[in-house]
N, C-alpha and C. Protein backbone atom coordinates (compact mmCIF):
# COMPACT_ATOMS: atom_id res chain seq x y z
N UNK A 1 98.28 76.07 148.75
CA UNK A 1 99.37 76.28 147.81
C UNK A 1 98.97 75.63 146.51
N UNK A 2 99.18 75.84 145.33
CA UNK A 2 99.04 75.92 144.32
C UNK A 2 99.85 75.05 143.53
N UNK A 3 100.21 74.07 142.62
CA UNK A 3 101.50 73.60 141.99
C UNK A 3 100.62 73.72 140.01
N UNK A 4 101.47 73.96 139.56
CA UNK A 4 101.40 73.34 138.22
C UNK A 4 101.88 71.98 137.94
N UNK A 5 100.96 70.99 136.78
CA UNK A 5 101.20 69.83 137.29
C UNK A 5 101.19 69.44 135.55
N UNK A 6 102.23 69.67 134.69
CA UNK A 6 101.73 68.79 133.57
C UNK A 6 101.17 67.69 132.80
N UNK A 7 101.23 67.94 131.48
CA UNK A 7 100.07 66.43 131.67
C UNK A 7 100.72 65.29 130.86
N UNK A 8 102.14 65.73 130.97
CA UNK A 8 102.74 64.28 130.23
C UNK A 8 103.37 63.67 131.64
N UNK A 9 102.86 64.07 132.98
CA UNK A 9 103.67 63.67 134.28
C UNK A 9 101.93 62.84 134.39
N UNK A 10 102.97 61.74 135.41
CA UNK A 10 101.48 60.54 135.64
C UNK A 10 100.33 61.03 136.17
N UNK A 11 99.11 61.03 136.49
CA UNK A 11 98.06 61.10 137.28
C UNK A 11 98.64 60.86 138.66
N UNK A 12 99.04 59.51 138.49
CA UNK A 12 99.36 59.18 140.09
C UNK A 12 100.86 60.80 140.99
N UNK A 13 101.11 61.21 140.18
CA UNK A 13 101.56 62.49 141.10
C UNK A 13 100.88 63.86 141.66
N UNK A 14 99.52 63.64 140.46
CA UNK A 14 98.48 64.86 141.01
C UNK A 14 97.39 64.17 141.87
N UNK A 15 97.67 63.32 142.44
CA UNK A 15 97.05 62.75 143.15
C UNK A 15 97.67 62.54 144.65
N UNK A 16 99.10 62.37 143.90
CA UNK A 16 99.85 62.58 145.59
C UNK A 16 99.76 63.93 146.12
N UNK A 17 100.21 64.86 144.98
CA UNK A 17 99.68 66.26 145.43
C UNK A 17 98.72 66.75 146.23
N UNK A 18 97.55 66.25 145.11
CA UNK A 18 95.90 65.99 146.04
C UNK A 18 96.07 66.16 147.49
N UNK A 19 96.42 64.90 147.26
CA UNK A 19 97.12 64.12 148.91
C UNK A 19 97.26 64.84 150.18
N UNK A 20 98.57 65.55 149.45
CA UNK A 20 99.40 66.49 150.46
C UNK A 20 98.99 67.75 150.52
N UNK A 21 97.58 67.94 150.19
CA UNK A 21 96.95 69.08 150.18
C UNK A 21 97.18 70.34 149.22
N UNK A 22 97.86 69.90 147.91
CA UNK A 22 98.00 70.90 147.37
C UNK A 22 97.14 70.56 146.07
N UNK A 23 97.01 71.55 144.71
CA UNK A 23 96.07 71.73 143.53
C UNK A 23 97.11 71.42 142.54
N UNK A 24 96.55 70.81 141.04
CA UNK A 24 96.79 70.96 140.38
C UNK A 24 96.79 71.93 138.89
N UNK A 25 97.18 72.57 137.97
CA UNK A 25 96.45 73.40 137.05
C UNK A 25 97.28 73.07 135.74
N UNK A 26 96.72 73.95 135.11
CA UNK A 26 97.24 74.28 133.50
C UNK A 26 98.82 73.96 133.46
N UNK A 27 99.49 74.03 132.34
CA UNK A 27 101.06 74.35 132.35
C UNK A 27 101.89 75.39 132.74
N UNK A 28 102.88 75.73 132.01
CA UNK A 28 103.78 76.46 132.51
C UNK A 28 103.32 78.24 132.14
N UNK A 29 102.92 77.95 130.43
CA UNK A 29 102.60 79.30 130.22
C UNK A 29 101.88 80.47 130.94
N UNK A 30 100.92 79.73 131.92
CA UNK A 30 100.87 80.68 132.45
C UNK A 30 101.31 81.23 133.30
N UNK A 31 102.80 80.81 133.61
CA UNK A 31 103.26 81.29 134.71
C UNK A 31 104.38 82.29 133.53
N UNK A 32 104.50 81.96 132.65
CA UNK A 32 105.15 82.74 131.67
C UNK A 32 104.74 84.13 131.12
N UNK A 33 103.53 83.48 131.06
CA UNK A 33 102.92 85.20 130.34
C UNK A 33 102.67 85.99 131.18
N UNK A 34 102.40 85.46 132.59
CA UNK A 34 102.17 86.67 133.87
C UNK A 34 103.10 86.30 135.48
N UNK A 35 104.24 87.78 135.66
CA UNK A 35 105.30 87.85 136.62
C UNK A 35 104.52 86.76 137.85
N UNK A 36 103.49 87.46 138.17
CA UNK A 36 102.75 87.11 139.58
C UNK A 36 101.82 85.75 139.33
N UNK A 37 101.71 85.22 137.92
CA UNK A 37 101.22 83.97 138.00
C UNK A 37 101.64 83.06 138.69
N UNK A 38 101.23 81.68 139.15
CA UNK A 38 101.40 80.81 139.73
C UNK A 38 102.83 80.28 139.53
N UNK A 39 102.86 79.60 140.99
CA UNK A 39 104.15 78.97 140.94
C UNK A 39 104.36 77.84 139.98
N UNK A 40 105.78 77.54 139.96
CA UNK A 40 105.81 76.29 138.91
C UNK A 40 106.86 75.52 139.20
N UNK A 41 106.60 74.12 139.57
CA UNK A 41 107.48 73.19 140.34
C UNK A 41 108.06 72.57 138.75
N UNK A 42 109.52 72.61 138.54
CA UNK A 42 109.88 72.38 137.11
C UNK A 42 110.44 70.91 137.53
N UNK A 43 109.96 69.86 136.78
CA UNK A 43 110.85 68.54 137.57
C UNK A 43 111.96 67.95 135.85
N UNK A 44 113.05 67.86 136.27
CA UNK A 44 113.75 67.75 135.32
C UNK A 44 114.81 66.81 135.84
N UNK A 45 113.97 65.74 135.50
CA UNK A 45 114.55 64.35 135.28
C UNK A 45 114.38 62.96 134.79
N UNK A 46 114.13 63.80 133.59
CA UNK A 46 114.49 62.86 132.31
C UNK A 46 113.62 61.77 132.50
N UNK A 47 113.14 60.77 131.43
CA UNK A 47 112.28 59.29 131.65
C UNK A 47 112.26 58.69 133.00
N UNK A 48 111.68 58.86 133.60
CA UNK A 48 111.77 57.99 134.98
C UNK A 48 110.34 57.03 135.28
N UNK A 49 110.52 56.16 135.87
CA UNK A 49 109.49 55.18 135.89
C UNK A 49 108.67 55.56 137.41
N UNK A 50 107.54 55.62 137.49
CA UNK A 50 106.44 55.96 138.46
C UNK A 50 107.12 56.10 139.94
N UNK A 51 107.21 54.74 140.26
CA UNK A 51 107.79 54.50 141.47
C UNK A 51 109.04 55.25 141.68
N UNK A 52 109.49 55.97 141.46
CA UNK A 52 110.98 56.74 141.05
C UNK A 52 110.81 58.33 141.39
N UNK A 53 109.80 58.51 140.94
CA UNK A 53 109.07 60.11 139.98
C UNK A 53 108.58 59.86 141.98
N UNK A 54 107.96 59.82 141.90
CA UNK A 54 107.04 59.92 143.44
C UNK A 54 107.45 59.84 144.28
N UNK A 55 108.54 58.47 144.62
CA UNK A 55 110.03 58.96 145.42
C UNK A 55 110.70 60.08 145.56
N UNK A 56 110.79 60.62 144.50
CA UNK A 56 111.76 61.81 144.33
C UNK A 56 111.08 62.94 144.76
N UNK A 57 109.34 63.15 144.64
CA UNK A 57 108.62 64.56 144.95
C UNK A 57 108.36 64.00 146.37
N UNK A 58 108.63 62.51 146.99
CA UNK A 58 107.67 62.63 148.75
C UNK A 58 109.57 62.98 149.61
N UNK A 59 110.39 62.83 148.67
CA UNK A 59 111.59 63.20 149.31
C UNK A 59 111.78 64.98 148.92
N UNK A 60 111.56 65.41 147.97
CA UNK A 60 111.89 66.87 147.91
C UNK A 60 110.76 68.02 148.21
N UNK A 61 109.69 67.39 148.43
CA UNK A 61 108.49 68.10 148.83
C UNK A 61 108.23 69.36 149.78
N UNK A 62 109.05 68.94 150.70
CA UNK A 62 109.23 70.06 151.86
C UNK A 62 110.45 70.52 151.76
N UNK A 63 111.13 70.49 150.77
CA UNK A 63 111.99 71.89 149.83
C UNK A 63 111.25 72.61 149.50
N UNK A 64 110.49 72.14 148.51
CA UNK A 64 110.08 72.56 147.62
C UNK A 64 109.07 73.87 148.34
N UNK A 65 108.03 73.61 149.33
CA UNK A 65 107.38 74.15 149.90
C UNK A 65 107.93 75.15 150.70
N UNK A 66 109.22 74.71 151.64
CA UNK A 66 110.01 75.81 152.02
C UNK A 66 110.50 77.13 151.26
N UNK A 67 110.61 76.73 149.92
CA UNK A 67 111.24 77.42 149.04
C UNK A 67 110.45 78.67 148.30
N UNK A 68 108.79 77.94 147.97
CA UNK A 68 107.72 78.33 147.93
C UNK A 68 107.21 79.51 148.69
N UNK A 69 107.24 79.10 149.99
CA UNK A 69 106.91 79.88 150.94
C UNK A 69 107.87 80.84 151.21
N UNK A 70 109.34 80.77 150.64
CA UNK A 70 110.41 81.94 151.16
C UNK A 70 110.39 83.09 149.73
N UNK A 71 109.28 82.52 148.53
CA UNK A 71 109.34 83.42 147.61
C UNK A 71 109.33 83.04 146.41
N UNK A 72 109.96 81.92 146.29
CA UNK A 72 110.33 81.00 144.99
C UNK A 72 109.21 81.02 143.77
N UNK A 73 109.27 81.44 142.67
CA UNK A 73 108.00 81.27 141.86
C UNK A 73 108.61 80.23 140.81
N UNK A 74 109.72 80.02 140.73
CA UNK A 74 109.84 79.03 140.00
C UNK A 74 111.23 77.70 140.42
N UNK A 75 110.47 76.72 141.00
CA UNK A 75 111.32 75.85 141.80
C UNK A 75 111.56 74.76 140.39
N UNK A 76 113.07 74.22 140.49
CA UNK A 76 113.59 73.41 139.74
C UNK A 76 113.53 71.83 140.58
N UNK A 77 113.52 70.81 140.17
CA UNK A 77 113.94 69.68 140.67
C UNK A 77 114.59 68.63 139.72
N UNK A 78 115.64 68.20 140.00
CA UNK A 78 116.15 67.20 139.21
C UNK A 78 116.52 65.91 140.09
């Protein structure tokens, strides 16, 4: 599985990614300019400090993937 991973989000989350066996790539646009481009995990919540941010993706992760896998090309998280 695939995630888009921006680059104002820490290292240390494309690394948990890594982790959990998934990739990191480019931004969003390209999921913009093409229907069937890659998925895009949108995380929208505001300044958060490391330990917080990583909490929040090892708790919503297997949403996220469920969601993924049922079709989802563009998953929100707040």
């Amino acid at each position: 599985m695939r995630f888009l991973v921006d680059d104002q989000l820490p290292p240390a989350l494309a690394r948990f990614l890594s982790a959990e066996g998934h990739k990191n790539s480019d931004f969003i646009a390209m999921r913009a300019a093409d229907p069937d481009g890659p998925v895009v995990v949108w995380l929208r919540m505001g300044n958060t400090r490391k330990p917080a941010l990583l909490g929040r993706m090892k708790a919503t992760l297997p949403t996220i993937i469920r969601l993924i896998e049922g079709g989802e090309r563009l998953v929100e998280v707040r």
